[in-house]
C-alpha atoms as a PDB file:
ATOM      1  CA  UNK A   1      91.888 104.390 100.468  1.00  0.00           C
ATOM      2  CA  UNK A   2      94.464 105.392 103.168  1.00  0.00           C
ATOM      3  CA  UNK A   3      96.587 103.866 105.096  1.00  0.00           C
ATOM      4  CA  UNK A   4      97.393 105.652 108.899  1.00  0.00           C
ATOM      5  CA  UNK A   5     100.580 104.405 110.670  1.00  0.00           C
ATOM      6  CA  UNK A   6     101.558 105.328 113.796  1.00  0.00           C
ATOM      7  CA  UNK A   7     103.904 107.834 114.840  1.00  0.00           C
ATOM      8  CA  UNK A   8     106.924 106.126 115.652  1.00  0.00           C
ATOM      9  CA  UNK A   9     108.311 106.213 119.074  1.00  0.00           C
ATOM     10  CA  UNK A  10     111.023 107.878 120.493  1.00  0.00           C
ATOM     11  CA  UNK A  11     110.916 105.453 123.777  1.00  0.00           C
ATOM     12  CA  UNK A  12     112.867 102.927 121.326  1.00  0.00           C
ATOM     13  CA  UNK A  13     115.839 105.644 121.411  1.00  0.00           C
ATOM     14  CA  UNK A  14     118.922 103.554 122.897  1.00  0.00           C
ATOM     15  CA  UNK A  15     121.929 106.349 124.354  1.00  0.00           C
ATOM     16  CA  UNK A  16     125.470 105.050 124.471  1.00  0.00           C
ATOM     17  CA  UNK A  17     127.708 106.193 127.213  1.00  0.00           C
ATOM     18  CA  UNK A  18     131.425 106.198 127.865  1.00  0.00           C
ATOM     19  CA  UNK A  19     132.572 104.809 131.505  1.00  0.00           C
ATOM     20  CA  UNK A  20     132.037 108.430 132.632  1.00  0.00           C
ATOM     21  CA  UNK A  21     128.335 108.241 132.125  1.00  0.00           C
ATOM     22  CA  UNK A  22     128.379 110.913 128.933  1.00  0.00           C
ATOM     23  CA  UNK A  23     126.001 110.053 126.378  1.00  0.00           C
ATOM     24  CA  UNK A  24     128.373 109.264 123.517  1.00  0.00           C
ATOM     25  CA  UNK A  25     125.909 108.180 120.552  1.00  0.00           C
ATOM     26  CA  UNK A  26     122.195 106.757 120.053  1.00  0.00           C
ATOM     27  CA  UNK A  27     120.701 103.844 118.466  1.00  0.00           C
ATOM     28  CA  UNK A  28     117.594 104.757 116.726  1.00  0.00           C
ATOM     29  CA  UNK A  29     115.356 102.544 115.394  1.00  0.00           C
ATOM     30  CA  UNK A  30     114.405 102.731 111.706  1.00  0.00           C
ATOM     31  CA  UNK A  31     111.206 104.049 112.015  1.00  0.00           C
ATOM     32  CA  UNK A  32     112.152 106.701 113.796  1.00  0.00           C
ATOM     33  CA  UNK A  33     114.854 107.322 111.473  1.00  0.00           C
ATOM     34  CA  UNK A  34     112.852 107.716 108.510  1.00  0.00           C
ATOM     35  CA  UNK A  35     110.459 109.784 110.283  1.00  0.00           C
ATOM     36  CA  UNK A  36     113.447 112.473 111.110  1.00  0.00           C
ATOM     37  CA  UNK A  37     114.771 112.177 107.550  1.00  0.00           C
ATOM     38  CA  UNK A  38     111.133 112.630 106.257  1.00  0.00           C
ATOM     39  CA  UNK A  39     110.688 115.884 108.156  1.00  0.00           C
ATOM     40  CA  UNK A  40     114.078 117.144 107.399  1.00  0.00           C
ATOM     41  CA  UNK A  41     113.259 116.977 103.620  1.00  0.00           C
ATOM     42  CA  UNK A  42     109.891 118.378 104.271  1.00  0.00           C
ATOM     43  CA  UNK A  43     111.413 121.521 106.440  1.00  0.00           C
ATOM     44  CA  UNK A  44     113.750 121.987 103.608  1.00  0.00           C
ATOM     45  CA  UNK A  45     111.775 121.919 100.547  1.00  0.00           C
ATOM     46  CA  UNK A  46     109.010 124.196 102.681  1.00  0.00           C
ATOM     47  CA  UNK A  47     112.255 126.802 102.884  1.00  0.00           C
ATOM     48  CA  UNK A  48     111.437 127.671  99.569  1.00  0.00           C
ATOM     49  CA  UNK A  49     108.396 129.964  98.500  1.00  0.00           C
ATOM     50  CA  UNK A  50     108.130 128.331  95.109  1.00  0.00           C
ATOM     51  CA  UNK A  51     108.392 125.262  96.156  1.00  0.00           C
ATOM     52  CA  UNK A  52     106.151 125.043  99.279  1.00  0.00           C
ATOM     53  CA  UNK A  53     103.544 127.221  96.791  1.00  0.00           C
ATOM     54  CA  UNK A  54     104.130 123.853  94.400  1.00  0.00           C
ATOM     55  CA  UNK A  55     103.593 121.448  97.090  1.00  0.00           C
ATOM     56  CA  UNK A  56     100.421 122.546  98.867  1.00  0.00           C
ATOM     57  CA  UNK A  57      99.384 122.993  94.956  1.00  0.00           C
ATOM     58  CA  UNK A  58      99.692 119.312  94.876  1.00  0.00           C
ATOM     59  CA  UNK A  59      98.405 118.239  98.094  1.00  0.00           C
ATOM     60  CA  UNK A  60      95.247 120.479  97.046  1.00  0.00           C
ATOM     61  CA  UNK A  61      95.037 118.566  93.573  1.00  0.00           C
ATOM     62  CA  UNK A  62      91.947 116.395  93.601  1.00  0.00           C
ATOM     63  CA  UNK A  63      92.924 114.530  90.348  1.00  0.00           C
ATOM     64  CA  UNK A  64      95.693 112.160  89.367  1.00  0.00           C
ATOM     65  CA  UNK A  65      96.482 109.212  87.450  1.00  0.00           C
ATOM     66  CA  UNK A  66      95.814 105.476  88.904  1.00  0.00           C
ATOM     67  CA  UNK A  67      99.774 103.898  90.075  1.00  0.00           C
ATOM     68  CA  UNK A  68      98.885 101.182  86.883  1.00  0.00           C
ATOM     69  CA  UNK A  69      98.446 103.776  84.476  1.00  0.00           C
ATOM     70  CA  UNK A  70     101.680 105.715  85.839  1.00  0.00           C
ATOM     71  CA  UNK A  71     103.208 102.138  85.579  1.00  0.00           C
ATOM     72  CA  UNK A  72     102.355 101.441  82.038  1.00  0.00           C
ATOM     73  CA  UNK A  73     103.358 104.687  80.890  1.00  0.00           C
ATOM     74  CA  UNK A  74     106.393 104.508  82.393  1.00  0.00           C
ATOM     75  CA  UNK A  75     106.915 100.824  81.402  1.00  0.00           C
ATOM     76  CA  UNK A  76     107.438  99.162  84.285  1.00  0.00           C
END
């Protein structure tokens, strides 16, 4: 099963500005926020040849272990 979400919205953006109308600073919802921080990992860890040849390895994997497995192995 999977789960699509939404791309978050950059409409929720809020700019902050100083008496002289300059935009001074943002509020960014969390959503957003995660979303940037997501694709700034994934741009950096795709800068690598090894490790974008590791990922896309993974993403191609069609086997894996069930998350209660993983969990009793693990012991948690």
């Amino acid at each position: 099963m999977s789960l699509t979400l939404p791309k978050p919205s950059l409409d929720a953006v809020q700019y902050i500005s100083d008496t002289h109308g300059k935009t001074t600073g943002v509020i960014v919802p969390i959503d957003v926020w995660q979303e940037m921080i997501g694709e700034r990992e994934t741009a950096y860890l795709l800068s690598s040849a090894r490790m974008k040849a590791r990922l896309l390895e993974a993403k191609a994997r069609q086997t894996g272990l069930d998350v209660e497995v993983v969990r009793e192995k693990l012991g948690i």
